[in-house]
C-alpha atoms as a PDB file:
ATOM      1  CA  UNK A   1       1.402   6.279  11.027  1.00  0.00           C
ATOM      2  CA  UNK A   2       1.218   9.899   9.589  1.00  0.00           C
ATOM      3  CA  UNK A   3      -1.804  12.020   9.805  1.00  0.00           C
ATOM      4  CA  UNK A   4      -3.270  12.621   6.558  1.00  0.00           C
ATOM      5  CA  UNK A   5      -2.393  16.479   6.941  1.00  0.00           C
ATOM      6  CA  UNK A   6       0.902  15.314   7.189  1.00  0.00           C
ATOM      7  CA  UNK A   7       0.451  12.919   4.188  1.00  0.00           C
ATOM      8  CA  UNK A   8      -0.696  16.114   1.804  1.00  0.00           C
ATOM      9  CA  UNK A   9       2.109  18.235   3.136  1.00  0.00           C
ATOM     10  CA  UNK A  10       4.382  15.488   2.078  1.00  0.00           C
ATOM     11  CA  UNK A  11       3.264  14.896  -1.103  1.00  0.00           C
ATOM     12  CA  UNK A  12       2.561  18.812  -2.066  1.00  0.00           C
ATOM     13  CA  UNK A  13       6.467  19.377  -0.854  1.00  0.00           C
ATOM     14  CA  UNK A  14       7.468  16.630  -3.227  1.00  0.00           C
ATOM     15  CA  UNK A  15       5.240  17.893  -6.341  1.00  0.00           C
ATOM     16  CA  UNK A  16       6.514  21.468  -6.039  1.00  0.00           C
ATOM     17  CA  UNK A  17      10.376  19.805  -5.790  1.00  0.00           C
ATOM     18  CA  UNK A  18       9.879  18.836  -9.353  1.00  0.00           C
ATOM     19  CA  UNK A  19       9.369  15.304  -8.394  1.00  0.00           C
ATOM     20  CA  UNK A  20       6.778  12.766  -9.445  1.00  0.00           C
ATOM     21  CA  UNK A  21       4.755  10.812  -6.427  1.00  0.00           C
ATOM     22  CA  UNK A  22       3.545   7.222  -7.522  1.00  0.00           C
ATOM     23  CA  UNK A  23       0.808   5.639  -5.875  1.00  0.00           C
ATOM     24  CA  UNK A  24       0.427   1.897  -5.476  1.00  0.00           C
ATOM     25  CA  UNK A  25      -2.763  -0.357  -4.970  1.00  0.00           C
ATOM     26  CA  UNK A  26      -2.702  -3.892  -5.598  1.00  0.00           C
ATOM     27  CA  UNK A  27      -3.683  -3.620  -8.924  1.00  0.00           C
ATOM     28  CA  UNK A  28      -2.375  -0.149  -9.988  1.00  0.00           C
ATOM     29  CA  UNK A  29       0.026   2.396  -9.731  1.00  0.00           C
ATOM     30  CA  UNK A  30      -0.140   5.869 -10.758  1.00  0.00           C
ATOM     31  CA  UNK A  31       2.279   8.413 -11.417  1.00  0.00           C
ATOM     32  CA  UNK A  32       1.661  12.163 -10.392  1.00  0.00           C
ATOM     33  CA  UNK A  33       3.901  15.420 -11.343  1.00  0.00           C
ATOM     34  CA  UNK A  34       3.559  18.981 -10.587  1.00  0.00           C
ATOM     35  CA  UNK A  35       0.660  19.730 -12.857  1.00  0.00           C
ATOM     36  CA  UNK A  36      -1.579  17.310 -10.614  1.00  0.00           C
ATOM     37  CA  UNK A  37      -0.577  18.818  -7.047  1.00  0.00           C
ATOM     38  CA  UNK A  38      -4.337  20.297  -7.094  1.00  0.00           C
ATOM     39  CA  UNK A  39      -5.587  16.699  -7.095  1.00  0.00           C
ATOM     40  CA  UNK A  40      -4.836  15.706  -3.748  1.00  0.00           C
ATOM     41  CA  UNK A  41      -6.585  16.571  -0.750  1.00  0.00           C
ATOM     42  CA  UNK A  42      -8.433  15.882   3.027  1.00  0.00           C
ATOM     43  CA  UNK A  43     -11.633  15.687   2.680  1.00  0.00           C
ATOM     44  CA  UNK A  44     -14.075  16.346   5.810  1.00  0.00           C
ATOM     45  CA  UNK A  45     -13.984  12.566   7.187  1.00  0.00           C
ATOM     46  CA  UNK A  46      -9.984  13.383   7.385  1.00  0.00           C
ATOM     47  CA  UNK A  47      -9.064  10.767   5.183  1.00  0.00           C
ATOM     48  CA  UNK A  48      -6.638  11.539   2.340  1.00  0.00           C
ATOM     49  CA  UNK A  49      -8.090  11.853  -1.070  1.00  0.00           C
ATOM     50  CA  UNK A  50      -7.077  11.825  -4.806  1.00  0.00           C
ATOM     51  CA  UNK A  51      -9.401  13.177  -7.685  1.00  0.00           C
ATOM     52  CA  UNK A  52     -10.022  10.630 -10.481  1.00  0.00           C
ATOM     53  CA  UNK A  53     -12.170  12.318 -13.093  1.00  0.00           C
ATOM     54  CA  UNK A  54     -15.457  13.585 -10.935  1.00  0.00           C
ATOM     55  CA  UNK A  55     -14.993  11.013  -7.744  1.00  0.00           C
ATOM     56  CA  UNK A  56     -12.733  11.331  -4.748  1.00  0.00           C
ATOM     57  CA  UNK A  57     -10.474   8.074  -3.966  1.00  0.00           C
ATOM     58  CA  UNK A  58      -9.478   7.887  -0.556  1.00  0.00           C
ATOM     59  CA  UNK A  59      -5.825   6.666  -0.471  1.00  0.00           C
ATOM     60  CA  UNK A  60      -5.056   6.177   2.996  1.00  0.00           C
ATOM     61  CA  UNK A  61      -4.118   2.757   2.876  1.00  0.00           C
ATOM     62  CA  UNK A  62      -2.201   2.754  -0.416  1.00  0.00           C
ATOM     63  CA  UNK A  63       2.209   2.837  -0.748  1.00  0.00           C
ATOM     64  CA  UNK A  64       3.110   6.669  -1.933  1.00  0.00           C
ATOM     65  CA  UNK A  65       6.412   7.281  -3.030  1.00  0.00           C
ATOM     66  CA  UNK A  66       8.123   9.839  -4.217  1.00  0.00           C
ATOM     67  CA  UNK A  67      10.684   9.803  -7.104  1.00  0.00           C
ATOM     68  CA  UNK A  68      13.245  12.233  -8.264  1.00  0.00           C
END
């Protein structure tokens, strides 16, 4: 299992690529391009986080993939 430092570096690699990351709950999956790289971060718990409108949702546990 990565770290979630490793996690953002991943995804932030794949955004600036031109590519679009997609993550997947059981219920939903979201698409993210370049313009939404500043979205994503660790937060001080050092779980990996994703902005939805004013909250943080941690997305540890969720399927990210990335998509050319």
């Amino acid at each position: 299992m990565a770290t979630a430092t490793e996690k953002l570096s991943w995804i932030k690699s794949h955004l600036a690529a031109g590519h679009t990351i997609q993550i997947t709950t059981y219920l939903r999956a979201t698409r993210y391009t370049a313009k939404h790289a500043e979205m994503f971060r660790v937060d001080g718990t050092n779980a990996l986080v994703v902005q939805r409108g004013r909250h943080w949702d941690c997305i540890d546990h969720c399927k990210i993939s990335a998509f050319a």
